[in-house]
PDB file of N, CA and C in Angstrom:
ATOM      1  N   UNK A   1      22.663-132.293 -51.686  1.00  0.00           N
ATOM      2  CA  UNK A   1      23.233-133.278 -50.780  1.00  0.00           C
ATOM      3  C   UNK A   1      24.760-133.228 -50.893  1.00  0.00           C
ATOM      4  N   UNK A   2      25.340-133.201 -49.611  1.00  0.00           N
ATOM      5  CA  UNK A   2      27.111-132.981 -49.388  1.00  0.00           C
ATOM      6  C   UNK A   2      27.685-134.657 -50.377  1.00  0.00           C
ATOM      7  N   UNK A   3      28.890-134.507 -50.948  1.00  0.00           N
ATOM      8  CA  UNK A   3      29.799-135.789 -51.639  1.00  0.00           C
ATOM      9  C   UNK A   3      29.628-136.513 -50.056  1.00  0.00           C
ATOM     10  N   UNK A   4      29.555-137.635 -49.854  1.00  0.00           N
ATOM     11  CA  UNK A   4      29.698-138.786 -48.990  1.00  0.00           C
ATOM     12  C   UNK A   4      31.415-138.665 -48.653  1.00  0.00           C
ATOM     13  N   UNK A   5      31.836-138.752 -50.013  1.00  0.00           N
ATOM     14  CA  UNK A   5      33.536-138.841 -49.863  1.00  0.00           C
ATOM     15  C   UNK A   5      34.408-137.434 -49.178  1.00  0.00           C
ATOM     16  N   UNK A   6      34.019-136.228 -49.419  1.00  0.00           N
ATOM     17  CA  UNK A   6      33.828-135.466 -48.965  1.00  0.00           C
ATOM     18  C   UNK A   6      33.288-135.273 -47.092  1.00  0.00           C
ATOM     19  N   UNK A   7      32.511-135.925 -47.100  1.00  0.00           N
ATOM     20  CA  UNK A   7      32.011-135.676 -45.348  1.00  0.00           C
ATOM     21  C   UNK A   7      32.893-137.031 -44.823  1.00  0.00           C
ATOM     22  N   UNK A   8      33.641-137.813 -45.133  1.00  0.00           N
ATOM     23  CA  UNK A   8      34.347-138.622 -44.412  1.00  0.00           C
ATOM     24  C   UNK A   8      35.758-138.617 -44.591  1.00  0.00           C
ATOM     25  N   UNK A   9      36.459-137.172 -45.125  1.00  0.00           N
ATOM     26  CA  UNK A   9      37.473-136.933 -45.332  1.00  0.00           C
ATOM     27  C   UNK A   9      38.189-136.123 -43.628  1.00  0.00           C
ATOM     28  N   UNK A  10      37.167-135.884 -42.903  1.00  0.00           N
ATOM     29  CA  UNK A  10      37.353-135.652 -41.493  1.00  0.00           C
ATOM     30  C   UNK A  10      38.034-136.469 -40.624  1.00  0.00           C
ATOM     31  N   UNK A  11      39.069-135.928 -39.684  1.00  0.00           N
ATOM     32  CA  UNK A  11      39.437-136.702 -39.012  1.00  0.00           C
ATOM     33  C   UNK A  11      39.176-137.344 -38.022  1.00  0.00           C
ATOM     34  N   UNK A  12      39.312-138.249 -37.376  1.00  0.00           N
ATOM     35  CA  UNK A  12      38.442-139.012 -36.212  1.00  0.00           C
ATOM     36  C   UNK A  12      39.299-138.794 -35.010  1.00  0.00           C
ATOM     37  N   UNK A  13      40.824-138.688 -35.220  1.00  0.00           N
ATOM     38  CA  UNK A  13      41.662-138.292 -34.109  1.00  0.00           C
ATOM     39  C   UNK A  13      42.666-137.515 -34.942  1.00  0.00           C
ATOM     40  N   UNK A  14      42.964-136.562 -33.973  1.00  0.00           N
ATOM     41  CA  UNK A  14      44.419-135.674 -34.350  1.00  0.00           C
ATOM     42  C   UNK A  14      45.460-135.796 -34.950  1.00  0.00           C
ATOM     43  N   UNK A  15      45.962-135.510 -36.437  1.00  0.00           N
ATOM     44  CA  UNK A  15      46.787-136.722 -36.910  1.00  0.00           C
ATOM     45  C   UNK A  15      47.864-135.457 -37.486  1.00  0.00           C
ATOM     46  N   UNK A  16      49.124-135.426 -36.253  1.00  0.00           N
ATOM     47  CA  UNK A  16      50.206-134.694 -37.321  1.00  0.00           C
ATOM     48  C   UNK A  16      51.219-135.388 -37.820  1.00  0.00           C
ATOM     49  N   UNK A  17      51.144-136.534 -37.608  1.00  0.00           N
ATOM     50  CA  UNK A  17      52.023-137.574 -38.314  1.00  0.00           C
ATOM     51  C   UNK A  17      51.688-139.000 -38.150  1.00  0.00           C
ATOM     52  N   UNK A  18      52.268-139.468 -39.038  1.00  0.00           N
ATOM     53  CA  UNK A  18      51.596-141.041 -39.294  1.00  0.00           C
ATOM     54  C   UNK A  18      52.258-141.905 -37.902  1.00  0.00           C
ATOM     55  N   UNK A  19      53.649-141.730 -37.016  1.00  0.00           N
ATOM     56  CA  UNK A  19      54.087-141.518 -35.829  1.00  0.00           C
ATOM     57  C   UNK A  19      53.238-141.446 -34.597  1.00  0.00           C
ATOM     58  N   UNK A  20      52.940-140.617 -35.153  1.00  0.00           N
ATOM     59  CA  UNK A  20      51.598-140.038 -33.672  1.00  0.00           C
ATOM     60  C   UNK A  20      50.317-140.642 -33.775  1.00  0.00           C
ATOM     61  N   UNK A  21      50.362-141.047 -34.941  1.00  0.00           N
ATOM     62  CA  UNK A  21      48.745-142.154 -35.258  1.00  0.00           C
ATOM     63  C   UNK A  21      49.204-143.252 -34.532  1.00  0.00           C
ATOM     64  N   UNK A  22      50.079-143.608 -35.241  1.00  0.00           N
ATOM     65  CA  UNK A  22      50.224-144.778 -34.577  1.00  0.00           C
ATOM     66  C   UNK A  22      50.604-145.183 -32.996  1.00  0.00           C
ATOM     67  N   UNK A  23      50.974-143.767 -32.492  1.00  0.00           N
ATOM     68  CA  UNK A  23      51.004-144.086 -30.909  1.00  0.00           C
ATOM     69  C   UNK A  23      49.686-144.186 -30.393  1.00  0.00           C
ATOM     70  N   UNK A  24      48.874-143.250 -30.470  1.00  0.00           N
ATOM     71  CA  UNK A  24      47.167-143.021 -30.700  1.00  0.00           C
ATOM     72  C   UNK A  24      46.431-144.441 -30.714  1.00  0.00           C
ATOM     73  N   UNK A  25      47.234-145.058 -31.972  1.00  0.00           N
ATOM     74  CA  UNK A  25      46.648-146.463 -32.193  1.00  0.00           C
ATOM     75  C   UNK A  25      47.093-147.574 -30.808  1.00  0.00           C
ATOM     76  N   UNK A  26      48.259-147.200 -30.579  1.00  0.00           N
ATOM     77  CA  UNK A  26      48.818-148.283 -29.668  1.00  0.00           C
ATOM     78  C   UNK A  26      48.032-148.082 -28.056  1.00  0.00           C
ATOM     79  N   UNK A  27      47.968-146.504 -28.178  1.00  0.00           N
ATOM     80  CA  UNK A  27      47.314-146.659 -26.511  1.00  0.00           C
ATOM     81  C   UNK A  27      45.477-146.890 -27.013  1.00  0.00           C
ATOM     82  N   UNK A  28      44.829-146.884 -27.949  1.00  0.00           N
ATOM     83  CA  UNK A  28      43.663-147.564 -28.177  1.00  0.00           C
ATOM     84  C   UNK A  28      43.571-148.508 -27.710  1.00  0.00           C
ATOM     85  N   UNK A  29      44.656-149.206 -28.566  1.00  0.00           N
ATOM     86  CA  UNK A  29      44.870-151.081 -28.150  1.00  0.00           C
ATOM     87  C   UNK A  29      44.711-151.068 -26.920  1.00  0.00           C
ATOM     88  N   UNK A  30      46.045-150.560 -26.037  1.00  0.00           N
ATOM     89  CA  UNK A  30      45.914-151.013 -24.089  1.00  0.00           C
ATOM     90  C   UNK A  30      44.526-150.861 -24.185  1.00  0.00           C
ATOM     91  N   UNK A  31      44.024-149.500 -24.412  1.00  0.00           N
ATOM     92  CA  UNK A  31      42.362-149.391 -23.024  1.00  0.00           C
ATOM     93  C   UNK A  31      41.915-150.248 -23.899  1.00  0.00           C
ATOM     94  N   UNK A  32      41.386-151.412 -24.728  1.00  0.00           N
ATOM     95  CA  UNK A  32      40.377-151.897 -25.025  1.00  0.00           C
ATOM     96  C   UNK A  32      41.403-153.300 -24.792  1.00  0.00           C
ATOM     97  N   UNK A  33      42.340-153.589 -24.667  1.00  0.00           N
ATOM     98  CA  UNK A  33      42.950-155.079 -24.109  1.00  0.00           C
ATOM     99  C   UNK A  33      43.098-155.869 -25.374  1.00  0.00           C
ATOM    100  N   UNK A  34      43.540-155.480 -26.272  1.00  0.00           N
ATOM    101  CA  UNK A  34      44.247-155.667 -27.725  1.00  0.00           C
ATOM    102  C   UNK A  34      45.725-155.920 -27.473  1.00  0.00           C
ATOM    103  N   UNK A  35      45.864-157.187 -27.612  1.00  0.00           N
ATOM    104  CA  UNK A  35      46.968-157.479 -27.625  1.00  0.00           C
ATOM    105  C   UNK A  35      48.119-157.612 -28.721  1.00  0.00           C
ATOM    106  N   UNK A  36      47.366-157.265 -29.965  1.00  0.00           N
ATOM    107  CA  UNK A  36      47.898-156.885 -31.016  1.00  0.00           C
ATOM    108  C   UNK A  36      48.667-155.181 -31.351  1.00  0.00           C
ATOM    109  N   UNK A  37      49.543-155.820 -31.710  1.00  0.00           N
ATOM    110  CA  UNK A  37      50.303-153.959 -32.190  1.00  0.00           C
ATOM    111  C   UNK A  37      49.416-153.503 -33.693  1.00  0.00           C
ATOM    112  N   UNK A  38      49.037-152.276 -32.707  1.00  0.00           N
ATOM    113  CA  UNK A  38      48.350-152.198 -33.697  1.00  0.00           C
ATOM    114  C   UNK A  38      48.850-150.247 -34.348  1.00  0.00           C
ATOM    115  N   UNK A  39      48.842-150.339 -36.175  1.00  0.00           N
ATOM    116  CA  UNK A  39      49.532-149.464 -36.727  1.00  0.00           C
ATOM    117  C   UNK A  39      48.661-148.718 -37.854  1.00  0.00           C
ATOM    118  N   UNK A  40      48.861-147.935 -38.336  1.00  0.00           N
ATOM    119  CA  UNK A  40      47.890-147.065 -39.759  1.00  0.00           C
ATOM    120  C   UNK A  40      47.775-148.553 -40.506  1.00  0.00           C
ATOM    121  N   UNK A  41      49.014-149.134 -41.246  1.00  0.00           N
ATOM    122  CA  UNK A  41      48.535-150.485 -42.040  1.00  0.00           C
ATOM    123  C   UNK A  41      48.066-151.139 -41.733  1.00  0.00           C
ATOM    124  N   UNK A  42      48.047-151.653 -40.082  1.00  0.00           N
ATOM    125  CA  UNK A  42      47.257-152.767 -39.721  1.00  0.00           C
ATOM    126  C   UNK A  42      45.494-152.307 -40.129  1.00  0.00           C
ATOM    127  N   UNK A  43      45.505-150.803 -39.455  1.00  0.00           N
ATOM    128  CA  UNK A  43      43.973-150.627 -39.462  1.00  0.00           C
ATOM    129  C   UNK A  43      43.602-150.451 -40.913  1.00  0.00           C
ATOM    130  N   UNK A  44      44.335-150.064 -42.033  1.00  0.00           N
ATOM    131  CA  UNK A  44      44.032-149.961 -43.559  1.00  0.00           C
ATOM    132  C   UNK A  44      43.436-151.169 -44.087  1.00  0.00           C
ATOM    133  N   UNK A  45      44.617-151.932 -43.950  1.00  0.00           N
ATOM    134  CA  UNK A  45      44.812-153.279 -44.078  1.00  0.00           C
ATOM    135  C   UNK A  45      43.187-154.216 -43.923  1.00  0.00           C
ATOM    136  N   UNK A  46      42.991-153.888 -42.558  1.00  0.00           N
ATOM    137  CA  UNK A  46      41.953-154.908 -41.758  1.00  0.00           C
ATOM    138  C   UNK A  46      41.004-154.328 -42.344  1.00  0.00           C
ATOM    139  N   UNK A  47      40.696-152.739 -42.527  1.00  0.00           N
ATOM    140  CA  UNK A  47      39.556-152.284 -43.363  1.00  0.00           C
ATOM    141  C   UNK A  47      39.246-152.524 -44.171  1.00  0.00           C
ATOM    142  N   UNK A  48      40.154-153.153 -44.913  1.00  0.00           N
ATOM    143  CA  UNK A  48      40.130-153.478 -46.799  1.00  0.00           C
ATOM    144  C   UNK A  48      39.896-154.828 -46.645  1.00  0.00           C
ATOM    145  N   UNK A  49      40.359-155.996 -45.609  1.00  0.00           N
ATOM    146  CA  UNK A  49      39.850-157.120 -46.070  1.00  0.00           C
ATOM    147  C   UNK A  49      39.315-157.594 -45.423  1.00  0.00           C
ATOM    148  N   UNK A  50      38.987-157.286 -44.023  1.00  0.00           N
ATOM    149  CA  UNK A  50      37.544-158.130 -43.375  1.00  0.00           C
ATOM    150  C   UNK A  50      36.543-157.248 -43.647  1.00  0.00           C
ATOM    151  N   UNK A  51      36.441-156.426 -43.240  1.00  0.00           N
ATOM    152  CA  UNK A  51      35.560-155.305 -42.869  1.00  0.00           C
ATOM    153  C   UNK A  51      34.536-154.912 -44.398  1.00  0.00           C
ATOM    154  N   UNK A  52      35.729-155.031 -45.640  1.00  0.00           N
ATOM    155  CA  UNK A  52      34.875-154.646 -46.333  1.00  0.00           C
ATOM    156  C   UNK A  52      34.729-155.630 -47.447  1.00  0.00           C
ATOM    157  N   UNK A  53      35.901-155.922 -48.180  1.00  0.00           N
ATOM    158  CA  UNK A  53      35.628-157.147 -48.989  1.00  0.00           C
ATOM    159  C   UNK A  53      35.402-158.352 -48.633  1.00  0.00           C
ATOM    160  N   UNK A  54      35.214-158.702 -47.249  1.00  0.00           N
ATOM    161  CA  UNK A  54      34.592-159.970 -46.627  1.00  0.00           C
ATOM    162  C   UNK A  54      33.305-159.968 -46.851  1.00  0.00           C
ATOM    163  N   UNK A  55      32.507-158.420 -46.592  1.00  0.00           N
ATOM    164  CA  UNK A  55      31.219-158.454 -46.505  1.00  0.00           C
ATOM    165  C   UNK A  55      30.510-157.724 -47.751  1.00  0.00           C
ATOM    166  N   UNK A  56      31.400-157.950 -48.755  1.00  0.00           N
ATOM    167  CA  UNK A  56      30.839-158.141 -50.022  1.00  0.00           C
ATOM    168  C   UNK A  56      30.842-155.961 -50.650  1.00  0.00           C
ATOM    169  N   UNK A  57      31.828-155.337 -50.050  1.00  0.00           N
ATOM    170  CA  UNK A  57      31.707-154.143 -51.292  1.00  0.00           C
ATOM    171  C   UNK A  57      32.755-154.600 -52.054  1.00  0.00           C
ATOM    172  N   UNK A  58      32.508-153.969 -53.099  1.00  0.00           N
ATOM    173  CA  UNK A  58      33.404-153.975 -54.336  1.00  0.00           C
ATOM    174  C   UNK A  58      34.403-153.513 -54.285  1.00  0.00           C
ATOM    175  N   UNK A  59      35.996-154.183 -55.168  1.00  0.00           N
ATOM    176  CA  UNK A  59      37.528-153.939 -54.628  1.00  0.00           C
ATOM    177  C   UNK A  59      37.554-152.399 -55.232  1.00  0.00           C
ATOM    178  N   UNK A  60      36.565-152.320 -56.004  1.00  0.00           N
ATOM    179  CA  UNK A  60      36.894-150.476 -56.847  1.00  0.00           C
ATOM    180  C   UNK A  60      36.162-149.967 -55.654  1.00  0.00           C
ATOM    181  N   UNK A  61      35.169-150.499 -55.466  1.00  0.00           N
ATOM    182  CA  UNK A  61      34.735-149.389 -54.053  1.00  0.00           C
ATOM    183  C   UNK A  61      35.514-149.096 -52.704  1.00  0.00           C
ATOM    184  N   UNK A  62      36.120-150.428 -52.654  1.00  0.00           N
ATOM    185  CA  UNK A  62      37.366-150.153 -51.398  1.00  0.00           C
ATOM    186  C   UNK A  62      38.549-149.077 -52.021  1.00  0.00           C
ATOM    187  N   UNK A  63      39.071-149.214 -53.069  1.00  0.00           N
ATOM    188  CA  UNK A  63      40.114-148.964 -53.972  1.00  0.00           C
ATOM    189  C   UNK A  63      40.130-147.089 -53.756  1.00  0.00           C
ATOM    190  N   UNK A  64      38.339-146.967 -53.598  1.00  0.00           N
ATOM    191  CA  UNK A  64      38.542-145.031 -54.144  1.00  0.00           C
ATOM    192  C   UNK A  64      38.619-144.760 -52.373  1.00  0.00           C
ATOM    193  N   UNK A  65      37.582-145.319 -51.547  1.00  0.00           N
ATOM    194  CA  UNK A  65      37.877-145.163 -50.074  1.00  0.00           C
ATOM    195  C   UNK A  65      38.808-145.544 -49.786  1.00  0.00           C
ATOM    196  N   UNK A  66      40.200-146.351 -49.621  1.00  0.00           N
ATOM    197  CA  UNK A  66      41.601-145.809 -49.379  1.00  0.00           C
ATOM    198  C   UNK A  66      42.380-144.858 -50.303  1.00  0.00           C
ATOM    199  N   UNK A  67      41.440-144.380 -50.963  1.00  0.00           N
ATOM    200  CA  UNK A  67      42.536-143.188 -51.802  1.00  0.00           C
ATOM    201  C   UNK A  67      43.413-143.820 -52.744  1.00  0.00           C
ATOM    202  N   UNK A  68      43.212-144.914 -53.297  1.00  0.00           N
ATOM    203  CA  UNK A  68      44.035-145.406 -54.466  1.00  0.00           C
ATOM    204  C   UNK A  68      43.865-144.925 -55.587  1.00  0.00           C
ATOM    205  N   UNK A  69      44.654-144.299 -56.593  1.00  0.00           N
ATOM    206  CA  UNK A  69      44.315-144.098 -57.817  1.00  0.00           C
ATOM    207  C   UNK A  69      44.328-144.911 -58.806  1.00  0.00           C
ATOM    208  N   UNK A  70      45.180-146.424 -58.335  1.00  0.00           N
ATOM    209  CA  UNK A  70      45.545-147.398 -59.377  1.00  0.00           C
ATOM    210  C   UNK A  70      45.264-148.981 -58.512  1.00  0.00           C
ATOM    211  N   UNK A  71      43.894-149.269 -59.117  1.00  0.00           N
ATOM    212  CA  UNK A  71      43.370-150.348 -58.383  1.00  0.00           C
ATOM    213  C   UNK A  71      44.089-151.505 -57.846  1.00  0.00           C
ATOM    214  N   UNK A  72      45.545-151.848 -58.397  1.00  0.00           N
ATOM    215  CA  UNK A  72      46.331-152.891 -58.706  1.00  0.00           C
ATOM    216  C   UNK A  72      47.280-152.116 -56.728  1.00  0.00           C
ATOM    217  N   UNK A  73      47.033-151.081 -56.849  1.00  0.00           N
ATOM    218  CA  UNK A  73      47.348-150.841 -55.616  1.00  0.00           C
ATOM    219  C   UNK A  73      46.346-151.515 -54.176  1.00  0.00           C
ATOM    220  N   UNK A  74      45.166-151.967 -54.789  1.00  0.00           N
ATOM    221  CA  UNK A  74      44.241-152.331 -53.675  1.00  0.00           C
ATOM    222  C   UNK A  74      44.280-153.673 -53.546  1.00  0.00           C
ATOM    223  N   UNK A  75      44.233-153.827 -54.257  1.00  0.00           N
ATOM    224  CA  UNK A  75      44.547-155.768 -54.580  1.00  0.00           C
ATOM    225  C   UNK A  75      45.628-156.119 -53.867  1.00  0.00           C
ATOM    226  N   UNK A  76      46.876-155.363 -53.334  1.00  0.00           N
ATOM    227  CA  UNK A  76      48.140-155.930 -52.327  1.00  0.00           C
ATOM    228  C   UNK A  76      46.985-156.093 -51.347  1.00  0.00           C
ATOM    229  N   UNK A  77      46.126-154.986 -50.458  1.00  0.00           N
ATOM    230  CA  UNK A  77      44.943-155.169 -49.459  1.00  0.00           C
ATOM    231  C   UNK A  77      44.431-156.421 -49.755  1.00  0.00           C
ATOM    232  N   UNK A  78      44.238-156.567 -50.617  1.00  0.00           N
ATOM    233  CA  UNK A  78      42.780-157.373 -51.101  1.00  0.00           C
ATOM    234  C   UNK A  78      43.570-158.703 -51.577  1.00  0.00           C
ATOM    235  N   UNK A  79      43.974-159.345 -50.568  1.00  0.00           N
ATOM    236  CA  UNK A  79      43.990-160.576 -51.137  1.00  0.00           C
ATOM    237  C   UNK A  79      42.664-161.635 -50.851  1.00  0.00           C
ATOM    238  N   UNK A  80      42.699-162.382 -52.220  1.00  0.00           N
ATOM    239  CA  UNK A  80      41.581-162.862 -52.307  1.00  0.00           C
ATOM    240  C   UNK A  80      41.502-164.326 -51.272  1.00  0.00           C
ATOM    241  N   UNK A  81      40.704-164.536 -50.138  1.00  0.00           N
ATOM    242  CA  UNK A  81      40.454-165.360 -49.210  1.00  0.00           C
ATOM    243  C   UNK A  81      39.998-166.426 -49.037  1.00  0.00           C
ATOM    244  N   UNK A  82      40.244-167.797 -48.912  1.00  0.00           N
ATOM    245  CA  UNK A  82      39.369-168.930 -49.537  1.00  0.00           C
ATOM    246  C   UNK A  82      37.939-168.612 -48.604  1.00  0.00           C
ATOM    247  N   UNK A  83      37.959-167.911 -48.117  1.00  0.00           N
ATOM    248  CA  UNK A  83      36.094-167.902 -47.677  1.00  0.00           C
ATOM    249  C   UNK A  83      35.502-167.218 -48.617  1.00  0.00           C
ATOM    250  N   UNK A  84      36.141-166.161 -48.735  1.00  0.00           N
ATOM    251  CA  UNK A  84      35.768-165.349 -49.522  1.00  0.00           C
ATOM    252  C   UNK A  84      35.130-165.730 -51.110  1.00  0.00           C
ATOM    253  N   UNK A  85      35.757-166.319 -51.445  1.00  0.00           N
ATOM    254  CA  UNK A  85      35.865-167.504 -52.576  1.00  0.00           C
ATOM    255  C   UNK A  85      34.688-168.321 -52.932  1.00  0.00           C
ATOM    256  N   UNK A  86      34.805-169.026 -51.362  1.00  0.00           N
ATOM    257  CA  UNK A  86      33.339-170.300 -51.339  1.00  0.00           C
ATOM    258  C   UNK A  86      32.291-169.518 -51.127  1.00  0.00           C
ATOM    259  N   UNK A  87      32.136-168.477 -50.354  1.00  0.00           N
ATOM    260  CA  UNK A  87      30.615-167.583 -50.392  1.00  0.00           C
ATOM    261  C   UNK A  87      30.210-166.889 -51.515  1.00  0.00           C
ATOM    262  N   UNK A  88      31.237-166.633 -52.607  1.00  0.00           N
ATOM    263  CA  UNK A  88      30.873-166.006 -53.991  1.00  0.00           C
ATOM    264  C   UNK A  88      30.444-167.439 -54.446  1.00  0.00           C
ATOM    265  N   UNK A  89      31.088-168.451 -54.665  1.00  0.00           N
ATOM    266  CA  UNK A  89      30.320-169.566 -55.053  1.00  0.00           C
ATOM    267  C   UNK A  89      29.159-169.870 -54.607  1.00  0.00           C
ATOM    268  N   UNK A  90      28.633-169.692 -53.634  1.00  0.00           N
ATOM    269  CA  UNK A  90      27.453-170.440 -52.859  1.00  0.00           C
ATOM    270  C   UNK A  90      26.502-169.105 -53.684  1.00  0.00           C
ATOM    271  N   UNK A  91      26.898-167.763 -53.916  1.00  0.00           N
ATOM    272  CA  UNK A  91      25.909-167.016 -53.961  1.00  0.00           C
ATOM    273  C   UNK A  91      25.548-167.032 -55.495  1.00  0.00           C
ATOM    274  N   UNK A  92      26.755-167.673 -56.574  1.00  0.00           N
ATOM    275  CA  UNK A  92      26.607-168.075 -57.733  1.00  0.00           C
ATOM    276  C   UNK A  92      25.884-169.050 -58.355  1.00  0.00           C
ATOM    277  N   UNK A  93      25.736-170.180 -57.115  1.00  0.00           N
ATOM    278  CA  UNK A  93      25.060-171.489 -57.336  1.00  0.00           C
ATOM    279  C   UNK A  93      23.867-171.474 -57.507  1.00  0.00           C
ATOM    280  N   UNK A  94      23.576-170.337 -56.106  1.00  0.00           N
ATOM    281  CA  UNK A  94      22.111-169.953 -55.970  1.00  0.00           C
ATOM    282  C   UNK A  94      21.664-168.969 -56.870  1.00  0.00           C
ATOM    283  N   UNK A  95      22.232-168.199 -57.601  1.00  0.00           N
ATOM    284  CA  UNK A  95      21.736-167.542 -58.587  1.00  0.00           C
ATOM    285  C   UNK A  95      21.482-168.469 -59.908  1.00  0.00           C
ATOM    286  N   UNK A  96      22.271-169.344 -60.019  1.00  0.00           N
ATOM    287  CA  UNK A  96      21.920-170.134 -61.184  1.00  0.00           C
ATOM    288  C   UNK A  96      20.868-171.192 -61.373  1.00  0.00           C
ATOM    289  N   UNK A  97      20.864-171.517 -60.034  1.00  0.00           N
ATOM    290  CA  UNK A  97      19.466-172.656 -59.647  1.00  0.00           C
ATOM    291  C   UNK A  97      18.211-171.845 -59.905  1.00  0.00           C
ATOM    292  N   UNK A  98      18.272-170.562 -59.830  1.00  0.00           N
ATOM    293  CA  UNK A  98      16.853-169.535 -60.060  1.00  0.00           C
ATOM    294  C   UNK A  98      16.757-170.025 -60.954  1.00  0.00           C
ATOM    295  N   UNK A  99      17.891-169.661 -61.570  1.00  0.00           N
ATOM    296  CA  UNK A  99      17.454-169.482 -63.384  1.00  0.00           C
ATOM    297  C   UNK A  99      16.817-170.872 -64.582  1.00  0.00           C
ATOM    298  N   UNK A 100      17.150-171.921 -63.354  1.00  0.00           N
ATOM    299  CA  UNK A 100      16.663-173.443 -63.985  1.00  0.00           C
ATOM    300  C   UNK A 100      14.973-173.477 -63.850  1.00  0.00           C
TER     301      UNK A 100
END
């Protein structure tokens, strides 16, 4: 079986500079009616904290999928969210009520 990390090291659009991504990114935005400017950090960014630590992977698992070598680098991404927060609680509560 191929590394996972490995088969998603492919590019999704043409990228000879982080410049040209981001124009790429901006005419995305128009055709889909995004009124947000949107840039490589924005989309890093949004990957790392809704997308993935909202819905519960782990900050080391986000940390190696943006290519961080030093986790303390993922954590600027990853700020921690008061939802984020109360749903680890709710899922703590309920793990502990099992255990009564």
């Amino acid at each position: 079986m191929e590394n996972p990390v490995r088969v998603l090291r492919g590019n999704l659009l043409p990228v000879a500079s982080n410049q040209k991504m981001n124009d790429f990114l901006k005419e995305i935005a128009v055709l889909c009616g995004i009124s947000k400017s949107l840039t490589c950090h924005v989309a890093r960014y949004t990957f790392a904290t809704t997308i993935t630590l909202q819905n519960g992977v782990p900050i080391e698992t986000v940390s190696r999928m943006l290519g961080h070598t030093n986790i303390r680098t993922t954590q600027i991404y990853a700020r921690i969210l008061n939802m984020k927060v109360s749903s680890d609680m709710l899922i703590l509560k309920e793990k502990l009520a099992k255990g009564k």
